[in-house]
C-alpha atoms as a PDB file:
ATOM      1  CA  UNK A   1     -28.439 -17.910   4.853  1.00  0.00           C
ATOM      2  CA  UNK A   2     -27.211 -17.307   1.494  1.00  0.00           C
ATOM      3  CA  UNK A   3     -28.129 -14.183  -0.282  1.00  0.00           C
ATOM      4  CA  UNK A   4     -27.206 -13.862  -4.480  1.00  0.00           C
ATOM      5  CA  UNK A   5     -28.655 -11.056  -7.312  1.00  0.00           C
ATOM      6  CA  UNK A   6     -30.854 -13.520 -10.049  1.00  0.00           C
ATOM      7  CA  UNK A   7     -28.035 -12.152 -12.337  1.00  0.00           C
ATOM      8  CA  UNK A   8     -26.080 -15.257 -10.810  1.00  0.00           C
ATOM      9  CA  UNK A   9     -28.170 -17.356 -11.727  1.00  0.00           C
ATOM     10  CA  UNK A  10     -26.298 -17.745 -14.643  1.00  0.00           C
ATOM     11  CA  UNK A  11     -23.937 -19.775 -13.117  1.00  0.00           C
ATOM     12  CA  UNK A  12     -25.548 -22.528 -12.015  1.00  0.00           C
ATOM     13  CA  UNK A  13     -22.244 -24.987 -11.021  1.00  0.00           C
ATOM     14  CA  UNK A  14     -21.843 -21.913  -8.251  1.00  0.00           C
ATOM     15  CA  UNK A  15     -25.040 -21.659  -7.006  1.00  0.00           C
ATOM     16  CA  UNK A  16     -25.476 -25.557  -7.088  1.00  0.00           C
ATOM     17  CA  UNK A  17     -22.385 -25.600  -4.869  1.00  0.00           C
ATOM     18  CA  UNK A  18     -23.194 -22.973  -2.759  1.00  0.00           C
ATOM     19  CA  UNK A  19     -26.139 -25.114  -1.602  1.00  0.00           C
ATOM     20  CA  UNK A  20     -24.546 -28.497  -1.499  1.00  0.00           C
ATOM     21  CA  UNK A  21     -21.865 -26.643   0.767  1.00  0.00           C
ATOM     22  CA  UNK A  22     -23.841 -24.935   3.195  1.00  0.00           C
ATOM     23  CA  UNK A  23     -26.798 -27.573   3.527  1.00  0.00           C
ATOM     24  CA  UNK A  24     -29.399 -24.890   3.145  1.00  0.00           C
ATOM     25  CA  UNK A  25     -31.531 -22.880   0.694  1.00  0.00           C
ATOM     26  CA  UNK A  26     -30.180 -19.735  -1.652  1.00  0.00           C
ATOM     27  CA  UNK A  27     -32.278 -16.972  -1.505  1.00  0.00           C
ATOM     28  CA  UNK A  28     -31.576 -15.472  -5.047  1.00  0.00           C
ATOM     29  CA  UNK A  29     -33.048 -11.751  -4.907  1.00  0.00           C
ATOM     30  CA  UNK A  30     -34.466  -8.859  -7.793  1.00  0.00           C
ATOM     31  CA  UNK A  31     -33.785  -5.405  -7.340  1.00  0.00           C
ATOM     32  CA  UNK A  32     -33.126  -5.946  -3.349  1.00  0.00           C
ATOM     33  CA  UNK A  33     -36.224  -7.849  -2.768  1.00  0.00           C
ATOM     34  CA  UNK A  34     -36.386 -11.783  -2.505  1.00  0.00           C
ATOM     35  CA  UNK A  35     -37.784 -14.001  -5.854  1.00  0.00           C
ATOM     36  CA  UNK A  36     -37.165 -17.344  -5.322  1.00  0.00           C
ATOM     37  CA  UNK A  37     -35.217 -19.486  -3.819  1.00  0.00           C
ATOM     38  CA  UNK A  38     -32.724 -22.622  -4.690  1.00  0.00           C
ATOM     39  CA  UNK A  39     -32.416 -25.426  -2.804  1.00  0.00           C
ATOM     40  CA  UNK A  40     -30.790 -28.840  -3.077  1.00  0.00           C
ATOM     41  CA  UNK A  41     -32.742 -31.856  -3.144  1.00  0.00           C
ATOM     42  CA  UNK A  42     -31.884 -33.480   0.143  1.00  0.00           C
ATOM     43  CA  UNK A  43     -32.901 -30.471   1.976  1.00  0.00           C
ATOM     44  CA  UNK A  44     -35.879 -30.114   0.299  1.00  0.00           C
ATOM     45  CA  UNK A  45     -37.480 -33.423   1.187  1.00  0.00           C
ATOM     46  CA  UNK A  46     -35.748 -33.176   4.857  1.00  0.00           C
ATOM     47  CA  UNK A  47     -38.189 -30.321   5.190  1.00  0.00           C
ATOM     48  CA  UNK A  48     -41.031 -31.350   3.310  1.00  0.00           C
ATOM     49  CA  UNK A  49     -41.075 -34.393   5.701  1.00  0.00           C
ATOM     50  CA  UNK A  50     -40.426 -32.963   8.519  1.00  0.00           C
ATOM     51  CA  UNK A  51     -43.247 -30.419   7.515  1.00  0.00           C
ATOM     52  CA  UNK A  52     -45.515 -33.712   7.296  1.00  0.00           C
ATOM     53  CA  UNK A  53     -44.610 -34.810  10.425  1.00  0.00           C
ATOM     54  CA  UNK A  54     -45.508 -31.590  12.026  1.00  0.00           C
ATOM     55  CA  UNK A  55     -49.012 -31.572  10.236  1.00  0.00           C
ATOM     56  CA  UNK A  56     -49.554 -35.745  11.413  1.00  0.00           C
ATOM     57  CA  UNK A  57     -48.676 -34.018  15.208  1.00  0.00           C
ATOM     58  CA  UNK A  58     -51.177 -31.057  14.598  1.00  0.00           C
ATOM     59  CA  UNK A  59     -53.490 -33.826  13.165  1.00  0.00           C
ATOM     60  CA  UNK A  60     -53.073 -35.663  16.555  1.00  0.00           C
ATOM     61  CA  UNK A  61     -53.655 -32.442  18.832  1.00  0.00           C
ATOM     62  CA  UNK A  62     -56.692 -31.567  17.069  1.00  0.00           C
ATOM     63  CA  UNK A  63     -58.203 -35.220  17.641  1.00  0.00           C
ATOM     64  CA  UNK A  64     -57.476 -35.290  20.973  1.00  0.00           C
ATOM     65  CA  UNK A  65     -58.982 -31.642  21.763  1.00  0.00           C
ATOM     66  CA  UNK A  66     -62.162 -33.044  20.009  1.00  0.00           C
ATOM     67  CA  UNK A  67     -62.081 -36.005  22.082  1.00  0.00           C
ATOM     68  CA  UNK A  68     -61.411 -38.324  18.858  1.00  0.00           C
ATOM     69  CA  UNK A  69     -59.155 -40.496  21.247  1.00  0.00           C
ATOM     70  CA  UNK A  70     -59.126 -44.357  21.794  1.00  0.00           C
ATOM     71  CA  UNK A  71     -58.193 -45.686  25.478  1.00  0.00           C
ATOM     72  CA  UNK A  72     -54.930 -47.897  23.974  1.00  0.00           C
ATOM     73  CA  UNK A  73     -55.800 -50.955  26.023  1.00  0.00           C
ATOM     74  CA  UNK A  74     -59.619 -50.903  24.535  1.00  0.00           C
ATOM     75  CA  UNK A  75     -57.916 -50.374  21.394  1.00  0.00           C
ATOM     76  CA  UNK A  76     -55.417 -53.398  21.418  1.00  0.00           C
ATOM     77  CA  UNK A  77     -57.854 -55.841  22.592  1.00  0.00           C
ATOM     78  CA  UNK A  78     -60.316 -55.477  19.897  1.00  0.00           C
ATOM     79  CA  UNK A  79     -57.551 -56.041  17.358  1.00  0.00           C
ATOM     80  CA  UNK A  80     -56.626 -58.684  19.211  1.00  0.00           C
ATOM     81  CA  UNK A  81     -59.780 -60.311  19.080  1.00  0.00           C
ATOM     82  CA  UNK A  82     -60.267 -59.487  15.585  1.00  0.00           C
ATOM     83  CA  UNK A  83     -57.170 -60.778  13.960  1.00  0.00           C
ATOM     84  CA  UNK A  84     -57.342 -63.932  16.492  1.00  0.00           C
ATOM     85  CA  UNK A  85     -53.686 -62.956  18.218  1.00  0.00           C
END
């Protein structure tokens, strides 16, 4: 984890580096305490899907618990039988 002042901010080839480099967010601070953070593109949608996926598997669990659930076999035949396969 990358730490930098917001006074570096100012150069943003560095800090653009610094995350293309180490694959991971800068966490750019103000007066010791944390303000925002930088990341590069690629990580950011490598989380943000992998956040999704996490929410679809939450999604799941919660279905299941609440006995939304399908037997599979029940489920393939009547598709079956509807799209005539």
């Amino acid at each position: 984890m990358q730490i930098v002042p917001i006074r570096e901010l100012k150069n943003t080839v560095e800090i653009e580096r610094r995350c293309a480099e180490s694959n991971e967010p800068v966490f750019v601070t103000k007066n010791g305490y944390g303000r925002l953070v930088v990341m590069d593109i690629d990580y950011y949608e490598r989380t943000m899907k992998k956040i999704n996926e996490a929410s679809l598997i939450n999604k799941g669990f919660a279905d299941y618990e609440e006995g939304r659930v399908v037997d599979g076999r029940a489920a393939l035949k009547r598709l079956r039988e509807k799209h005539d396969l």
